[in-house]
N, C-alpha and C. Protein backbone atom coordinates (compact mmCIF):
# COMPACT_ATOMS: atom_id res chain seq x y z
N UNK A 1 0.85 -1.18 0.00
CA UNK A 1 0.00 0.00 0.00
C UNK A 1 0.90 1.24 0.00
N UNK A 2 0.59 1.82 -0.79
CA UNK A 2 1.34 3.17 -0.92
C UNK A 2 1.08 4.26 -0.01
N UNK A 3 1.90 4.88 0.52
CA UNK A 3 2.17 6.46 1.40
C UNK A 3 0.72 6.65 1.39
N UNK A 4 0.49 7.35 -0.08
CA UNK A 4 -0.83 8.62 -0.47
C UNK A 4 -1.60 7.54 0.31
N UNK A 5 -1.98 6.47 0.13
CA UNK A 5 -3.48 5.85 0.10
C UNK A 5 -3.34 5.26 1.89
N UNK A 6 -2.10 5.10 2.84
CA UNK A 6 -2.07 5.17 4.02
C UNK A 6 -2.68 6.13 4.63
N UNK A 7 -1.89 7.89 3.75
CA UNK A 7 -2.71 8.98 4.25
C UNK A 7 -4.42 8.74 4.12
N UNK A 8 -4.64 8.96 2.98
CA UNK A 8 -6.12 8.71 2.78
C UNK A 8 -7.00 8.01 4.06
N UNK A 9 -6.48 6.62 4.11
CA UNK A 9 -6.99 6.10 5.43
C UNK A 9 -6.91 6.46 6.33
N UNK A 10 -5.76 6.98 6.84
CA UNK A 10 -5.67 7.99 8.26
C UNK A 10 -6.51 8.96 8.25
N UNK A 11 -7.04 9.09 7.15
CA UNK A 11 -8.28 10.66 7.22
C UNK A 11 -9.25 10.36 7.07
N UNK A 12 -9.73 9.19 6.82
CA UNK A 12 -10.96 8.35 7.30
C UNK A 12 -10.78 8.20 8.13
N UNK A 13 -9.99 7.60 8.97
CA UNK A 13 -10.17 6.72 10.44
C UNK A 13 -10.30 8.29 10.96
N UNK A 14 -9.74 8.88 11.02
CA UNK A 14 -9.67 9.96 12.18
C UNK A 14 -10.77 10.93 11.83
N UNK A 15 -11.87 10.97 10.28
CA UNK A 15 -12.92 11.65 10.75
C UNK A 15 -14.07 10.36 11.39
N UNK A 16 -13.38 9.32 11.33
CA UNK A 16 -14.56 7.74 12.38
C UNK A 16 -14.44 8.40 13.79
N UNK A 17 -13.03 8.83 13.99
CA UNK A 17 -12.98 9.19 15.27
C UNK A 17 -13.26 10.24 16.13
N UNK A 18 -13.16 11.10 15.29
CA UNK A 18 -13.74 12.63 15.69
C UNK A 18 -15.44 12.10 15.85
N UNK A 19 -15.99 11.74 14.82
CA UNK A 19 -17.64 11.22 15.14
C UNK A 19 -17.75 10.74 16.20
N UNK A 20 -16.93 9.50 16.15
CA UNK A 20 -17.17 8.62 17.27
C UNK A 20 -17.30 9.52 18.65
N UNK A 21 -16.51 10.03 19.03
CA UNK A 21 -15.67 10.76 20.09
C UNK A 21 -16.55 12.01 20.63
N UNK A 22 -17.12 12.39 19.40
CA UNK A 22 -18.22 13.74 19.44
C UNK A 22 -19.41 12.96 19.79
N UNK A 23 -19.55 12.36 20.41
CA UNK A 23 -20.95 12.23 21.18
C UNK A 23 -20.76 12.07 22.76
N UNK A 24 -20.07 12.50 22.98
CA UNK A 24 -19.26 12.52 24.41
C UNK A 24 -19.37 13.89 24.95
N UNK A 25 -19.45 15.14 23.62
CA UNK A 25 -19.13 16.34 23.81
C UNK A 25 -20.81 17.06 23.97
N UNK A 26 -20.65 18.48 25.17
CA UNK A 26 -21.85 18.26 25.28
C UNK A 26 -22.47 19.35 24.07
N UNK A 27 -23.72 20.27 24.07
CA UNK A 27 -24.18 20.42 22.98
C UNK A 27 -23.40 21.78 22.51
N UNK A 28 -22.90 22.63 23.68
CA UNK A 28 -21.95 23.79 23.69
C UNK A 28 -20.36 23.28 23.60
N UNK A 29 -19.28 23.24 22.94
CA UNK A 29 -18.33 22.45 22.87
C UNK A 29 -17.78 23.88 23.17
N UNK A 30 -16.23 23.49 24.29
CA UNK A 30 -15.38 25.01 24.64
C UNK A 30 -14.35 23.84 23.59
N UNK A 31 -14.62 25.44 22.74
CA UNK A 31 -13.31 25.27 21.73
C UNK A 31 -11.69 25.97 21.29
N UNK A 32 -11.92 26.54 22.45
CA UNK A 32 -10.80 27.28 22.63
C UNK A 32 -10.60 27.48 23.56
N UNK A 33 -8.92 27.76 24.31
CA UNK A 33 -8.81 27.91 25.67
C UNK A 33 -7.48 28.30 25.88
N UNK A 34 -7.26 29.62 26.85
CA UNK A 34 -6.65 30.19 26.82
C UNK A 34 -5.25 29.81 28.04
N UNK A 35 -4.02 30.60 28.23
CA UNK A 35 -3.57 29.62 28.96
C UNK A 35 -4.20 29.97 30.38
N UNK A 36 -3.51 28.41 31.45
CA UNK A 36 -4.08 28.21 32.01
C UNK A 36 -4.86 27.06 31.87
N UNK A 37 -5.56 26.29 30.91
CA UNK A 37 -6.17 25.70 30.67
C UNK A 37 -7.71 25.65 30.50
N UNK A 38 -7.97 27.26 30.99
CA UNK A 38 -9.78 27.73 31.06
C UNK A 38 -9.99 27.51 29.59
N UNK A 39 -11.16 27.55 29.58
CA UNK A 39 -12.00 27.40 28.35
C UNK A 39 -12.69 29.23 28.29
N UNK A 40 -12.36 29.86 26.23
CA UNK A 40 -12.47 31.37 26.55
C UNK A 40 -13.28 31.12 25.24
N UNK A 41 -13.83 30.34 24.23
CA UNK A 41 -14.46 30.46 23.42
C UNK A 41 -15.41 28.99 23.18
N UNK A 42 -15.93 29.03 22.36
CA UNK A 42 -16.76 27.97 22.30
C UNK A 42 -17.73 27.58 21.08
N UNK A 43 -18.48 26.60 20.69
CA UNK A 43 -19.45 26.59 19.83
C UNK A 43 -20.14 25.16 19.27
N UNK A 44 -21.11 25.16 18.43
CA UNK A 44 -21.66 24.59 18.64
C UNK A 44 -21.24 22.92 18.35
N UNK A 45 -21.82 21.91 19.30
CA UNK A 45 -21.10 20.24 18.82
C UNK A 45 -21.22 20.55 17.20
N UNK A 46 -22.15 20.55 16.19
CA UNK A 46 -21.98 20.21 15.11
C UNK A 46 -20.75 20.82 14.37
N UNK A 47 -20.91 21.73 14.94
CA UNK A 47 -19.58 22.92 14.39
C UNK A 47 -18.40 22.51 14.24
N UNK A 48 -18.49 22.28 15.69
CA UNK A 48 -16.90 21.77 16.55
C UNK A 48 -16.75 20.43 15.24
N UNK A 49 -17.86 19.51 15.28
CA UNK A 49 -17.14 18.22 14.57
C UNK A 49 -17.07 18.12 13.28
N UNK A 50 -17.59 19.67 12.47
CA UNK A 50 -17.42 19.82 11.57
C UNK A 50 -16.00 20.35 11.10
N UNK A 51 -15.51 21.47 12.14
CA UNK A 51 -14.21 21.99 12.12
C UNK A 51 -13.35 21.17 12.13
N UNK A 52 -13.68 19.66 13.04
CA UNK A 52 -12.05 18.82 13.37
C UNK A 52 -12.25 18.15 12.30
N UNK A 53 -13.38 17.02 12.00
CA UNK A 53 -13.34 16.57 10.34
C UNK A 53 -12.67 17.26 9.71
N UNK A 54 -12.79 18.46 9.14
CA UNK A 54 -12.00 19.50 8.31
C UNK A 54 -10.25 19.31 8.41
N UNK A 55 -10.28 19.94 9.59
CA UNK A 55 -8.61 19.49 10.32
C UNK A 55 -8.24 18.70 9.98
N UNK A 56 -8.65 17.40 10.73
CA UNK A 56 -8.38 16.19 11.08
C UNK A 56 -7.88 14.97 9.66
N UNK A 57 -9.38 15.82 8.61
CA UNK A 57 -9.15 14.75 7.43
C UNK A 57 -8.57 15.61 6.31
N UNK A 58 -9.17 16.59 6.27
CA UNK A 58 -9.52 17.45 4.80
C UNK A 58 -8.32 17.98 4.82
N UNK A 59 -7.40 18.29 5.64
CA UNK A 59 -6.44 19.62 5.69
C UNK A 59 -5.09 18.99 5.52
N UNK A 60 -4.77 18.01 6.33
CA UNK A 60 -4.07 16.88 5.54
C UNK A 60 -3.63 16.78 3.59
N UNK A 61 -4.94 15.99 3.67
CA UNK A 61 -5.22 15.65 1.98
C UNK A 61 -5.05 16.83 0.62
N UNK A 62 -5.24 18.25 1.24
CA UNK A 62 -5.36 19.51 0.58
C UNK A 62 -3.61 19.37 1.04
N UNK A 63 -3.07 19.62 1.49
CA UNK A 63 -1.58 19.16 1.96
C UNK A 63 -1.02 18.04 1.00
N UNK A 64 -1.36 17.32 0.66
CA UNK A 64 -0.99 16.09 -0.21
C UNK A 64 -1.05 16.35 -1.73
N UNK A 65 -2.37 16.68 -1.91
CA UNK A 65 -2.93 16.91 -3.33
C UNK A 65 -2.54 17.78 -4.20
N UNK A 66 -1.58 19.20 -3.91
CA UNK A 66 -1.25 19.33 -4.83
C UNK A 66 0.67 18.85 -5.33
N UNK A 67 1.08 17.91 -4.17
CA UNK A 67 2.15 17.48 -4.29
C UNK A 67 1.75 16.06 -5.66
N UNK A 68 0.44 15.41 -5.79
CA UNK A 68 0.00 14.88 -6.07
C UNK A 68 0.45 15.35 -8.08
N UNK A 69 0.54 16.27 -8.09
CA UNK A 69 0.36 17.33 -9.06
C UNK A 69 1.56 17.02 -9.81
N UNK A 70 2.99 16.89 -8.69
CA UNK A 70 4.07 17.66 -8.94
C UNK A 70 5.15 16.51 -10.32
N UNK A 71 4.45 15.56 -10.81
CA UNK A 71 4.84 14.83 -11.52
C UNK A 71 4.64 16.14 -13.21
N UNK A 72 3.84 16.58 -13.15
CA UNK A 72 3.24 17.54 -13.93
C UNK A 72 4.26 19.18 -14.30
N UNK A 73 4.83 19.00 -12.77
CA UNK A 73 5.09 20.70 -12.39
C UNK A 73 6.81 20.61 -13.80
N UNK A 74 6.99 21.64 -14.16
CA UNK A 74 8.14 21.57 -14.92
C UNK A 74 9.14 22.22 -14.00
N UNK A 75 10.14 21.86 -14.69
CA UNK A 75 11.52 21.49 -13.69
C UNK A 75 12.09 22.83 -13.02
N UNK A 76 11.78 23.62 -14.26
CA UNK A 76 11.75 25.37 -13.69
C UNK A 76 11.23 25.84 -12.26
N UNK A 77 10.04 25.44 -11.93
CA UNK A 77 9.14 25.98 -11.19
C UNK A 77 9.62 24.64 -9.19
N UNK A 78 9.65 23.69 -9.70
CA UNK A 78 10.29 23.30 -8.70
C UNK A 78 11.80 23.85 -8.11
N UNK A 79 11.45 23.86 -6.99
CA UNK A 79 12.90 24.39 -5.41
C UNK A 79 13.29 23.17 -5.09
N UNK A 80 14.27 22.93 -5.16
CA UNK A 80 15.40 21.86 -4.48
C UNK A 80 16.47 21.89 -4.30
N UNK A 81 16.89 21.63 -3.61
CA UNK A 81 18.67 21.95 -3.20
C UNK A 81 18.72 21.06 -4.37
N UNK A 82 20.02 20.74 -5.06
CA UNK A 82 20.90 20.35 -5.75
C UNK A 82 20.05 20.10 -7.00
N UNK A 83 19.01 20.81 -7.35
CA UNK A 83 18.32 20.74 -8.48
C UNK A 83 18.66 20.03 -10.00
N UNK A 84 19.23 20.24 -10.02
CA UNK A 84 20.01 20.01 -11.40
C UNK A 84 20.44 18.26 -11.41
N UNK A 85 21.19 18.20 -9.97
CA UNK A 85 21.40 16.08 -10.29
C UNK A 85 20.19 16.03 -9.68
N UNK A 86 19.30 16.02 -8.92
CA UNK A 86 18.07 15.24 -8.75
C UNK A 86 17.13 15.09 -9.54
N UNK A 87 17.10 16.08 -10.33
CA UNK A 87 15.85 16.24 -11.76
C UNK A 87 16.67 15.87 -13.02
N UNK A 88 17.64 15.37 -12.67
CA UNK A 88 18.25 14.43 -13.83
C UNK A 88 17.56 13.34 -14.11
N UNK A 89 17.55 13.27 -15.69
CA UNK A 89 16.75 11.94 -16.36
C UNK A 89 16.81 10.61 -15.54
N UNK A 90 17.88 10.25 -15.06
CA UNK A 90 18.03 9.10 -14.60
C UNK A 90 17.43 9.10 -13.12
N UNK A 91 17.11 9.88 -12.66
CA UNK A 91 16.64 10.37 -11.34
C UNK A 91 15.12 11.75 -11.23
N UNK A 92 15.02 11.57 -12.44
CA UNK A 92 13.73 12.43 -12.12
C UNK A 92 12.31 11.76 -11.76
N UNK A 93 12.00 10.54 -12.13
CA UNK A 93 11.00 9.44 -11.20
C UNK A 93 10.86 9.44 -10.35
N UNK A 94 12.08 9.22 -9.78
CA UNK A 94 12.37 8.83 -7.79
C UNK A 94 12.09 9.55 -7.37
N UNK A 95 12.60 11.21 -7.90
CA UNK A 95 12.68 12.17 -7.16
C UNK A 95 11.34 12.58 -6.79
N UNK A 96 10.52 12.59 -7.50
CA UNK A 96 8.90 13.28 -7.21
C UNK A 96 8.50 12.22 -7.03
N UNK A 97 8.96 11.19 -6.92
CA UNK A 97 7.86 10.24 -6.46
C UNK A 97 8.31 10.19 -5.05
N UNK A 98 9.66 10.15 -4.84
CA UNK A 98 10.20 10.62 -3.05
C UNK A 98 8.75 11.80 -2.37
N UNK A 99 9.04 12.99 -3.12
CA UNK A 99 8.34 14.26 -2.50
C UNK A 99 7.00 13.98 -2.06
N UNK A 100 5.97 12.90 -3.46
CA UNK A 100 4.91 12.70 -3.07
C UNK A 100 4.98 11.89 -1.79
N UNK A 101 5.87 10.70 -1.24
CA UNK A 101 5.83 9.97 -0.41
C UNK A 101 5.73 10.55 1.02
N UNK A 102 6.85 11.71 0.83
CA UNK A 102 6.90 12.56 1.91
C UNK A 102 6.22 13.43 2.77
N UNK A 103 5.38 13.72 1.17
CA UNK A 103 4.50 14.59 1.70
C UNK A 103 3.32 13.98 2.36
N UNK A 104 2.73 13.00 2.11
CA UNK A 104 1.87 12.02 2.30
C UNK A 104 2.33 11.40 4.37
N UNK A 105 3.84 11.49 3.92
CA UNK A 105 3.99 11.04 5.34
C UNK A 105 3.83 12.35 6.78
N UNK A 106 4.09 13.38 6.52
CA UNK A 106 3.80 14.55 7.04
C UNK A 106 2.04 14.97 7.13
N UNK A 107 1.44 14.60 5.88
CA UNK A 107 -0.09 14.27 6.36
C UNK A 107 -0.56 13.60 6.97
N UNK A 108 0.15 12.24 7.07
CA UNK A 108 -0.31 11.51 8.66
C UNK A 108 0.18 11.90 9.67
N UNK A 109 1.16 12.68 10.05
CA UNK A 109 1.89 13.31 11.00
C UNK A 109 0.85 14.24 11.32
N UNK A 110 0.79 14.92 10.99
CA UNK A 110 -0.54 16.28 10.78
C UNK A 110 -1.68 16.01 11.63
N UNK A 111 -2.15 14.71 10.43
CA UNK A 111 -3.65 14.09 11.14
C UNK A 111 -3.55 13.32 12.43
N UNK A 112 -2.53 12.98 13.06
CA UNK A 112 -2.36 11.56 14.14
C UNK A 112 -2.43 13.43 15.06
N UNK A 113 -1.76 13.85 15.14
CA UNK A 113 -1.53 15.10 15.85
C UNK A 113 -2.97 15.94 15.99
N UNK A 114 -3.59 16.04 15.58
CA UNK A 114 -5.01 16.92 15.39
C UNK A 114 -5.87 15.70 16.11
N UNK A 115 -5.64 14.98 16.01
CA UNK A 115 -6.92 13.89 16.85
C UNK A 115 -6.47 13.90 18.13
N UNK A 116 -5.09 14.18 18.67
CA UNK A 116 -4.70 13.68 19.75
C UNK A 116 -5.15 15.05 20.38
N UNK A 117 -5.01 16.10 19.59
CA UNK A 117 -5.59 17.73 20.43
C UNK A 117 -7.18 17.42 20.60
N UNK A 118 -7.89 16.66 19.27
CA UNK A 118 -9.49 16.79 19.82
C UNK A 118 -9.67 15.32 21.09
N UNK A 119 -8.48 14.73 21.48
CA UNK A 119 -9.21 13.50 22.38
C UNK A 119 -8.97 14.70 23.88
N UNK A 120 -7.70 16.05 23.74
CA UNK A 120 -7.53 16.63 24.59
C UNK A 120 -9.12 17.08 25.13
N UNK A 121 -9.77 17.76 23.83
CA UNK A 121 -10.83 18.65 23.91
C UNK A 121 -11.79 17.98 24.76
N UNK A 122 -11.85 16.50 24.25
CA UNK A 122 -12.75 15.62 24.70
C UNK A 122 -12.50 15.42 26.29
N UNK A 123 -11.24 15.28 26.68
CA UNK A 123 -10.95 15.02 27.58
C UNK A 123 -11.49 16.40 28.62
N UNK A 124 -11.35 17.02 28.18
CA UNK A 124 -11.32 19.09 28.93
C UNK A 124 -12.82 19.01 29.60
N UNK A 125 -14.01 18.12 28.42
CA UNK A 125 -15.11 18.02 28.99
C UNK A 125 -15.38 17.38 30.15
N UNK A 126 -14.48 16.68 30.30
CA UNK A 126 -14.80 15.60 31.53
C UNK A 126 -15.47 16.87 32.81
N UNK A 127 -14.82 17.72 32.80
CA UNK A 127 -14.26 18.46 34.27
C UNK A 127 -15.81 19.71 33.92
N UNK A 128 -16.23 20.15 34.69
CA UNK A 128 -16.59 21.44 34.88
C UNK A 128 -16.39 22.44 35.67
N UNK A 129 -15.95 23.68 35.41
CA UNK A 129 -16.27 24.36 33.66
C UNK A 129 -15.08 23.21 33.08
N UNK A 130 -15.17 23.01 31.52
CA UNK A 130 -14.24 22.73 30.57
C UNK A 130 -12.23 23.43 30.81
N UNK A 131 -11.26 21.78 31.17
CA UNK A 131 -10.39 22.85 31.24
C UNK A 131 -9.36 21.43 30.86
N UNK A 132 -8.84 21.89 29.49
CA UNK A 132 -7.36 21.77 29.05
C UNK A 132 -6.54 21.45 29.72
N UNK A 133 -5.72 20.05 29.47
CA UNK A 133 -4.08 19.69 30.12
C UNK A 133 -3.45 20.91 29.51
N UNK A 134 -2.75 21.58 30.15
CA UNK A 134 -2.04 21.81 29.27
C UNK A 134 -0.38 21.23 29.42
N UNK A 135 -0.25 20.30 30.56
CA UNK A 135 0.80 19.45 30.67
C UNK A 135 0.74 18.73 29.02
N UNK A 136 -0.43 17.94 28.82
CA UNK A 136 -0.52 17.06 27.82
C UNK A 136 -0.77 17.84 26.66
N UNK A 137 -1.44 19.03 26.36
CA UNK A 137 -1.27 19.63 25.24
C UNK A 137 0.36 20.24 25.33
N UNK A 138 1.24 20.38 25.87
CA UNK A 138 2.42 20.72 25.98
C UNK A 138 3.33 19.96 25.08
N UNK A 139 2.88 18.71 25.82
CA UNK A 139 3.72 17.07 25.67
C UNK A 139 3.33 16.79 23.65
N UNK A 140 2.48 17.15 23.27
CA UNK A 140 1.67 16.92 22.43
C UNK A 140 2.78 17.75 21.17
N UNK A 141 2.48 18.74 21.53
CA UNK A 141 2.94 19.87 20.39
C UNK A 141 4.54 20.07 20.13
N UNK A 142 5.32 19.85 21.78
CA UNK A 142 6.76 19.18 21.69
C UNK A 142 7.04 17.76 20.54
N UNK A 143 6.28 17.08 20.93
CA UNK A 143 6.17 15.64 20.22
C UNK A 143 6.33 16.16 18.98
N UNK A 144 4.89 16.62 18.43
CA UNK A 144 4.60 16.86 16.91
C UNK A 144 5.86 17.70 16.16
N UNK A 145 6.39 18.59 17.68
CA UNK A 145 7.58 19.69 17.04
C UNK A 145 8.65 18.59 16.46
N UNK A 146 9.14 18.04 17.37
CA UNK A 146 9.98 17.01 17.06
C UNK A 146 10.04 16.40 15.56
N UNK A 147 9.09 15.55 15.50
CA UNK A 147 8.73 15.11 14.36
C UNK A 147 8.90 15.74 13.04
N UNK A 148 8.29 16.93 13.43
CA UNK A 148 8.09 17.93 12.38
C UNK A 148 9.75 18.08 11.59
N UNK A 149 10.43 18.43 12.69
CA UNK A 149 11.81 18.63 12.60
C UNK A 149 12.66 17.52 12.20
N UNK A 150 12.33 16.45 12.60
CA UNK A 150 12.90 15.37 12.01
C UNK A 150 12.64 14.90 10.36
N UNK A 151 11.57 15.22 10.31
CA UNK A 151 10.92 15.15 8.67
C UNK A 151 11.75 16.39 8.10
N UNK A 152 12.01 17.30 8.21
CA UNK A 152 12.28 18.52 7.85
C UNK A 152 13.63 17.90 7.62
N UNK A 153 14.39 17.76 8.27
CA UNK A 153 16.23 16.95 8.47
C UNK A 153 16.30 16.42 7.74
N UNK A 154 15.52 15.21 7.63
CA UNK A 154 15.29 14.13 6.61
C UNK A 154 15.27 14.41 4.77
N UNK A 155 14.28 15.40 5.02
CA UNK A 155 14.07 16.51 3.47
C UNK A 155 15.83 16.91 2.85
N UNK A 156 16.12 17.61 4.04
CA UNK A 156 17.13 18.33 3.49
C UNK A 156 18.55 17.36 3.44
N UNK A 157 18.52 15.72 4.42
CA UNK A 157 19.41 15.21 4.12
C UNK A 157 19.41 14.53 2.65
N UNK A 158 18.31 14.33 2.71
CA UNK A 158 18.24 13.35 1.00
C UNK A 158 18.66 14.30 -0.09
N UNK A 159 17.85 15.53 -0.02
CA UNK A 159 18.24 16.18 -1.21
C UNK A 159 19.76 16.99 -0.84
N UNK A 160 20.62 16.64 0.09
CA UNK A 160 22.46 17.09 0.15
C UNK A 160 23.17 16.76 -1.10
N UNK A 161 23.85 17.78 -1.85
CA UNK A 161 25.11 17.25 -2.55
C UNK A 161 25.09 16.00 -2.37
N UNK A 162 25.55 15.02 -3.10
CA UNK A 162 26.03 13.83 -3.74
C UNK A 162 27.40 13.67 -3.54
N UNK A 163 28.19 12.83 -3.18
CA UNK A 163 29.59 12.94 -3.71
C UNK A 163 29.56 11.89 -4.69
């Protein structure tokens, strides 16, 4: 199974889960919260599970799709370090087919990360009034930073000079 179509599934499962999960939430969802962990904005459940669907699946895939493209894009218009040997004939396949992979893998990164903030949200309800870890939204966004950064490393080690 390929990258793209892993992503894809991760953005199904995680708008199963946002549904799932949104019936837990009550009919006023605090959707925002300031620090501290209070809850300073809010709105309505359908809203709310319309917004994280969005997030969760859609925002991802819009992230993917036009990398989806880039088999298309001419060689001009693409940025890459060492441009010239990677978009070489013998290496111009791999190469965008690398980017699509990548990018695809950073959309599940994305989406695994956005569900783990709405199980926070979910979690915030438990308590009244509504109130945010923000130990665990802390832990959360360090994590995702990480990652982020490691994908990012990764980008720029593959495409390094050649010897």
């Amino acid at each position: 199974m390929t990258t793209t179509r892993v992503m894809v599934l991760v953005g199904i499962l995680a708008a199963v889960y946002v549904l799932a999960t949104g019936s837990m939430l009550p009919d006023v969802v605090a959707s925002h919260f300031r620090a501290g962990g209070a809850a300073d904005g809010a709105m309505s459940r359908g809203g709310y599970l319309a917004l994280m669907i969005g997030i969760t699946s859609v925002l991802p895939l819009l992230l993917v799709a036009p990398m989806r493209l880039i088999a298309r894009v001419p060689d001009g218009l693409l940025s890459l370090p060492n441009k010239h040997y990677w978009l070489a004939p013998e290496r111009e396949a791999q190469t965008r087919a690398w980017l699509v992979d990548q990018s695809a893998v950073f959309g599940i990164l994305l989406s695994v990360f956005l569900c783990y903030v709405h199980t926070l949200v979910v979690r915030a309800h438990a308590t009244s009034p509504p109130h945010l870890d923000e130990r665990l939204m802390t832990v959360g966004m360090v994590a995702f930073g990480l990652f982020a950064a490691a994908w990012l490393v990764r980008y720029v080690l593959h495409f390094r000079q050649p010897r």
